[in-house]
C-alpha atoms as a PDB file:
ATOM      1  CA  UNK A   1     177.218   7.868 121.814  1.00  0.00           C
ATOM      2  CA  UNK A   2     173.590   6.886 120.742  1.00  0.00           C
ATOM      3  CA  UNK A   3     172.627   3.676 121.397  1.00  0.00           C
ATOM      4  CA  UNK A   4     169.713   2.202 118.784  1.00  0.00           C
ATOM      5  CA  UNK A   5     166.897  -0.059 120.543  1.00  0.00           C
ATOM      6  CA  UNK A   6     165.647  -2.637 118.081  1.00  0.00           C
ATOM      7  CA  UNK A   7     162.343  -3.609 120.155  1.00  0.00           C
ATOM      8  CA  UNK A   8     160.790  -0.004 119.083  1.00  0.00           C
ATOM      9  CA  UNK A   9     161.010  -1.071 115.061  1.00  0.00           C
ATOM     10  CA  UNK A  10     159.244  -4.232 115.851  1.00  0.00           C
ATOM     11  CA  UNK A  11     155.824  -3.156 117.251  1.00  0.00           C
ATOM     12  CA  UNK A  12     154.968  -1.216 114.033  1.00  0.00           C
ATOM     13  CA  UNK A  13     153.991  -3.995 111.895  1.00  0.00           C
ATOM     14  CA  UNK A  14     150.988  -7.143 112.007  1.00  0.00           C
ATOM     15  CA  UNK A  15     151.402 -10.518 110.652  1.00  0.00           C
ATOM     16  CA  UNK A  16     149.637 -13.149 109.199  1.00  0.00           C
ATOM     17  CA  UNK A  17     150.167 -16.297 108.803  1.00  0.00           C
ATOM     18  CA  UNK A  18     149.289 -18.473 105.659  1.00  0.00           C
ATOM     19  CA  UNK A  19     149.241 -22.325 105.357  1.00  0.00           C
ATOM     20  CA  UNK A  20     148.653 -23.498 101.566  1.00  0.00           C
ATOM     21  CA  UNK A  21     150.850 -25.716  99.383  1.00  0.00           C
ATOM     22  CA  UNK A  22     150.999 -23.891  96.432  1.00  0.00           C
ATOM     23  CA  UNK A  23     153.789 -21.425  95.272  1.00  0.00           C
ATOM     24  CA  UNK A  24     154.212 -18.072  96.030  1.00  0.00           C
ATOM     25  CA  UNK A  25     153.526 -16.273  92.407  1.00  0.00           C
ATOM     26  CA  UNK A  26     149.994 -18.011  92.965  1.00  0.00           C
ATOM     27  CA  UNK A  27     149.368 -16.837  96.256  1.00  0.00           C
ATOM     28  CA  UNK A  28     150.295 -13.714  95.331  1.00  0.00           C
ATOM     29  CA  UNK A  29     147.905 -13.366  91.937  1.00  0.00           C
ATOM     30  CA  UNK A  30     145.262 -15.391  94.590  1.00  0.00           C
ATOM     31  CA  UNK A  31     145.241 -12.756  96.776  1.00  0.00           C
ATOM     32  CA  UNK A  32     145.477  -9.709  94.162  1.00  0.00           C
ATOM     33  CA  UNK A  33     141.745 -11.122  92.912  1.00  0.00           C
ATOM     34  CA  UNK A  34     140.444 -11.506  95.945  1.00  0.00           C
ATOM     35  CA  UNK A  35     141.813  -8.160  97.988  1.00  0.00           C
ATOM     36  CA  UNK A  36     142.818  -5.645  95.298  1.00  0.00           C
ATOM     37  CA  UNK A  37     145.740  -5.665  95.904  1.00  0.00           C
ATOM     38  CA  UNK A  38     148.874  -5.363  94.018  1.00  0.00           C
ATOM     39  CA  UNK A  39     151.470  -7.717  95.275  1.00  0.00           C
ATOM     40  CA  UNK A  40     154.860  -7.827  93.002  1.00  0.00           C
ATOM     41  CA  UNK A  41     157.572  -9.946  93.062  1.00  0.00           C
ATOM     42  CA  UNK A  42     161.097  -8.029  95.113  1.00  0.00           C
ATOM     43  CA  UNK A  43     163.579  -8.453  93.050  1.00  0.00           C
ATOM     44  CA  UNK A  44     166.034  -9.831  95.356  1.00  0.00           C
ATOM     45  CA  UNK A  45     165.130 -12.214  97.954  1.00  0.00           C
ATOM     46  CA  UNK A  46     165.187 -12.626 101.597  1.00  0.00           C
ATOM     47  CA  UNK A  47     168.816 -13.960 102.491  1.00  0.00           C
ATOM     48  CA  UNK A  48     169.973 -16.109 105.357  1.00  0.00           C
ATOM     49  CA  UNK A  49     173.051 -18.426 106.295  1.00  0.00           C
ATOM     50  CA  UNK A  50     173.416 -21.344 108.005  1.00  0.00           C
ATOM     51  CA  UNK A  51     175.732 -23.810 108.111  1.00  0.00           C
ATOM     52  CA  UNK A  52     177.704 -22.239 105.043  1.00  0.00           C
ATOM     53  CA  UNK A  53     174.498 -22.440 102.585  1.00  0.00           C
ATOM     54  CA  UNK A  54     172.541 -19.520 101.528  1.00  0.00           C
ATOM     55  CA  UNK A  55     169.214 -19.662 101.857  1.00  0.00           C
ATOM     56  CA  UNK A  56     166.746 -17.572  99.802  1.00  0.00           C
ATOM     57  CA  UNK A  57     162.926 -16.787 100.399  1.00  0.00           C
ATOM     58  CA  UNK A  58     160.974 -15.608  97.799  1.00  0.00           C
ATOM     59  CA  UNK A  59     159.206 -12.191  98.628  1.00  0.00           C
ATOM     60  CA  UNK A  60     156.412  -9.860  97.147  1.00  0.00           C
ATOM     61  CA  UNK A  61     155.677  -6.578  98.137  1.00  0.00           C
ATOM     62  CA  UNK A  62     152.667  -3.802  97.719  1.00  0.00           C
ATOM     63  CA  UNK A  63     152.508  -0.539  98.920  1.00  0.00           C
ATOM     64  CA  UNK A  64     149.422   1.003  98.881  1.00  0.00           C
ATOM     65  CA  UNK A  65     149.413   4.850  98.504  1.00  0.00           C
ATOM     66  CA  UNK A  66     145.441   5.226  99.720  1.00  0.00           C
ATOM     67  CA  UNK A  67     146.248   3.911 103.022  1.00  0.00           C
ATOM     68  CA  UNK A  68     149.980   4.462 103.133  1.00  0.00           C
ATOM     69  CA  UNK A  69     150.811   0.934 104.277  1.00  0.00           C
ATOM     70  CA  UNK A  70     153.174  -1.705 102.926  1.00  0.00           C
ATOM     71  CA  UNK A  71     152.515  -5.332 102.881  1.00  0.00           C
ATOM     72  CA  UNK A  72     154.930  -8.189 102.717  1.00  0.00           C
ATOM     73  CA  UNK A  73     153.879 -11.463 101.523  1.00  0.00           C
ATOM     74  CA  UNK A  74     157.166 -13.490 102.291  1.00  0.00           C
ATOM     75  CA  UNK A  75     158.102 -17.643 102.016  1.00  0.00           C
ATOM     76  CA  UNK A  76     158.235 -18.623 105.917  1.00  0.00           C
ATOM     77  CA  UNK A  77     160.002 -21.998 104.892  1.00  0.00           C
ATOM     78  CA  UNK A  78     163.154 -22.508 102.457  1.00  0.00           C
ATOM     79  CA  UNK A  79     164.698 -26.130 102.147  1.00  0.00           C
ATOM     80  CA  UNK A  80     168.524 -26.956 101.633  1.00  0.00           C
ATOM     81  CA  UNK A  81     170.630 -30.085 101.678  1.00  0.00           C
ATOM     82  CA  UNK A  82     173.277 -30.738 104.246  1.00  0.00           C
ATOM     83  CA  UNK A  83     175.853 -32.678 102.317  1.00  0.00           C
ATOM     84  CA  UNK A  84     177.435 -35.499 105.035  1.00  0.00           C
ATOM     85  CA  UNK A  85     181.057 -36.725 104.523  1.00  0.00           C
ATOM     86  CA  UNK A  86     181.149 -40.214 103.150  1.00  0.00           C
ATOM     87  CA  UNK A  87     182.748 -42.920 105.367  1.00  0.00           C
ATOM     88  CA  UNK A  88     184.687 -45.353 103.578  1.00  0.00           C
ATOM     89  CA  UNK A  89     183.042 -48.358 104.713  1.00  0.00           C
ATOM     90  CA  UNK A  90     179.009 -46.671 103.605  1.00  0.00           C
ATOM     91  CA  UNK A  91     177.650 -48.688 100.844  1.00  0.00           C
ATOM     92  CA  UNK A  92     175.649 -45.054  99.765  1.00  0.00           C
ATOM     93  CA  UNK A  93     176.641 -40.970 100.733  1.00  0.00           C
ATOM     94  CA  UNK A  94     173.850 -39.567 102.779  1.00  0.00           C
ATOM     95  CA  UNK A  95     172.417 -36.222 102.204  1.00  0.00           C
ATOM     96  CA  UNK A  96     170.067 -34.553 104.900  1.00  0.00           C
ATOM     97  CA  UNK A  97     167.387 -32.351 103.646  1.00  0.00           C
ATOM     98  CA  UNK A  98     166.386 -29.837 106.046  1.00  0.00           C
ATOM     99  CA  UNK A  99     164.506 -26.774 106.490  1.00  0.00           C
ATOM    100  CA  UNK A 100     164.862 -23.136 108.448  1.00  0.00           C
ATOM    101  CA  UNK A 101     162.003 -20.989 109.471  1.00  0.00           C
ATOM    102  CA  UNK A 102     161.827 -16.779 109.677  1.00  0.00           C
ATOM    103  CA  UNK A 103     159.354 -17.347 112.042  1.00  0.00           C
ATOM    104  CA  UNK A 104     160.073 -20.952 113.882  1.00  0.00           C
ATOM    105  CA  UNK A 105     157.572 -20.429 116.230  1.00  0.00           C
ATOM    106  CA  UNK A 106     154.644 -20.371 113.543  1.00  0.00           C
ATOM    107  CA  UNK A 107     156.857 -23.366 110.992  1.00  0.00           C
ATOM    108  CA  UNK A 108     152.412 -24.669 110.054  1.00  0.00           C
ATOM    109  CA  UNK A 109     152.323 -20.991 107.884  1.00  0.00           C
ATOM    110  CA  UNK A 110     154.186 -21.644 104.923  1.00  0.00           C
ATOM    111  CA  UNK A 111     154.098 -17.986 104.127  1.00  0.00           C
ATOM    112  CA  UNK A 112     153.312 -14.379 106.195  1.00  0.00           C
ATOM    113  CA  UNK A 113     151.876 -11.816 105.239  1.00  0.00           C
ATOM    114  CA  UNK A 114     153.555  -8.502 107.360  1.00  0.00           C
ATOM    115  CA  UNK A 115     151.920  -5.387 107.401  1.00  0.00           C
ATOM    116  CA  UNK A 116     153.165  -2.353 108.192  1.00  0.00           C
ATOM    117  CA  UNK A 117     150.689   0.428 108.984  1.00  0.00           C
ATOM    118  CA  UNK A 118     151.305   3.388 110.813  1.00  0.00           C
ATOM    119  CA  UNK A 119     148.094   5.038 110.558  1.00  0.00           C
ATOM    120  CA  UNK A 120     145.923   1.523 111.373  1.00  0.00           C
ATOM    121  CA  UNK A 121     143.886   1.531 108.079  1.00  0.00           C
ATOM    122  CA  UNK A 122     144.343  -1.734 107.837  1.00  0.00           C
ATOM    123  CA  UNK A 123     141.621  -4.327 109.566  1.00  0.00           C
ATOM    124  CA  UNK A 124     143.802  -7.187 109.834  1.00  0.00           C
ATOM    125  CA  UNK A 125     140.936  -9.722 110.989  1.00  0.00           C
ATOM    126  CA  UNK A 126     138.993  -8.383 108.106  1.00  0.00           C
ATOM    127  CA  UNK A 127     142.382  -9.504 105.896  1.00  0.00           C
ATOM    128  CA  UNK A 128     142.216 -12.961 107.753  1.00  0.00           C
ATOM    129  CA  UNK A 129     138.821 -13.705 107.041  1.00  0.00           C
ATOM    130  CA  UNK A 130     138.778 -12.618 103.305  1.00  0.00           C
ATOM    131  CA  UNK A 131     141.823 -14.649 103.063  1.00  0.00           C
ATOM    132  CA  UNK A 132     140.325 -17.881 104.565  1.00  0.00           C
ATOM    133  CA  UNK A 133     137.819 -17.984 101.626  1.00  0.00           C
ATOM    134  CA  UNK A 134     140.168 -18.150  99.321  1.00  0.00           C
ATOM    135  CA  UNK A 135     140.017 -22.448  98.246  1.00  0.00           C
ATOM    136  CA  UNK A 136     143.336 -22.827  98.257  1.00  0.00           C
ATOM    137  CA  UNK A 137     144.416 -21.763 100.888  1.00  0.00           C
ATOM    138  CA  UNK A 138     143.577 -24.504 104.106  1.00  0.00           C
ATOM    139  CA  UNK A 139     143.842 -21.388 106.839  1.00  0.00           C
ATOM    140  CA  UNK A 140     145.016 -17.520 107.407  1.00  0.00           C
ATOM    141  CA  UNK A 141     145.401 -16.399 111.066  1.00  0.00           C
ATOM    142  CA  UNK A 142     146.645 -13.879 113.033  1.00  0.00           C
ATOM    143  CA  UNK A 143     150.104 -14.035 114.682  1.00  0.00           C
ATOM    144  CA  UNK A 144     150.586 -12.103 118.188  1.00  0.00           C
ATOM    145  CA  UNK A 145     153.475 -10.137 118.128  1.00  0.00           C
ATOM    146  CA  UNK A 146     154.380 -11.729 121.662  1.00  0.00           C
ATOM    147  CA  UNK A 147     154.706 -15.074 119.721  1.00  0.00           C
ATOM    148  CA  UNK A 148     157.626 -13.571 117.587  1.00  0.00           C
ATOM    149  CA  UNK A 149     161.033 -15.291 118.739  1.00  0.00           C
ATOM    150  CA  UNK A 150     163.117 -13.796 116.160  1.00  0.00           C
ATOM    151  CA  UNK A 151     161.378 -10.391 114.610  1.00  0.00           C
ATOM    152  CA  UNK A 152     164.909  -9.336 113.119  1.00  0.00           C
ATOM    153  CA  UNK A 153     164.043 -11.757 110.314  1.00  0.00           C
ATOM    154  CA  UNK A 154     160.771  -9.779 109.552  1.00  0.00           C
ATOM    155  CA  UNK A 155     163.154  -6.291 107.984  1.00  0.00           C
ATOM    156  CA  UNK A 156     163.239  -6.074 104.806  1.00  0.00           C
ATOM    157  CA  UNK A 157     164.748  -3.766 102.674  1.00  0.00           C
END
């Protein structure tokens, strides 16, 4: 019986982190203007549970046949309500807004960008500093793979 290693999936990609506060269809057209790139909206969405609610993450992809590489621009933060139980005696019911991470490690990036690259066409500081002169978005950096905590939320598809 084969046993399948998941460590040798995760070195093949680079990510990027992204802090800006506007949505993701206007990152997206943000950076097709400024890179050249063609970045289209998946049409399902990153999925993960926790406590019983689905949580979605919007997601954009663009392959690029010249270079043979795939990019992911993906939501790093989705937002749901934890619903308490009322207690007879509470003048008002309490909800709890929270918020889950893919990447908890990194929760200032509200979205990341990964790349995957076999063939290393892409310059991904070159990527970081185009992406920093876009206005609106406050700062792009790199994100060392060794910072990762939880890579199996970075497959897709």
């Amino acid at each position: 019986m084969y046993k399948l290693e998941l460590d040798s999936f995760y070195n093949d990609f680079s990510l990027i982190g992204i802090s800006a506060t506007i949505e993701g269809f206007k990152i997206a057209y943000l950076i097709n203007k400024k890179m050249g790139f063609n970045f289209s909206k998946c049409r399902n969405d990153v999925m993960m549970k926790v406590k019983n609610n689905s949580l979605a993450f919007e997601i954009f992809k663009f392959h690029n046949q010249k270079t043979r590489s795939t990019l992911y621009l993906v939501q790093n933060k989705s937002t749901y309500t934890l619903q308490t139980t009322s207690v007879s005696n509470a003048l008002f019911d309490v909800d709890q807004t929270l918020h889950k991470y893919l990447i908890n490690s990194h929760k200032q990036a509200e979205y990341l960008i990964k790349i995957e690259d076999d063939y290393n066409h892409m310059n991904t500081k070159a990527m970081v500093s185009s992406l920093n002169e876009i206005p609106q978005i406050v700062s792009a950096f790199e994100i060392p793979f060794e910072d990762i905590k939880s890579p199996e939320n970075l497959i897709f598809e």
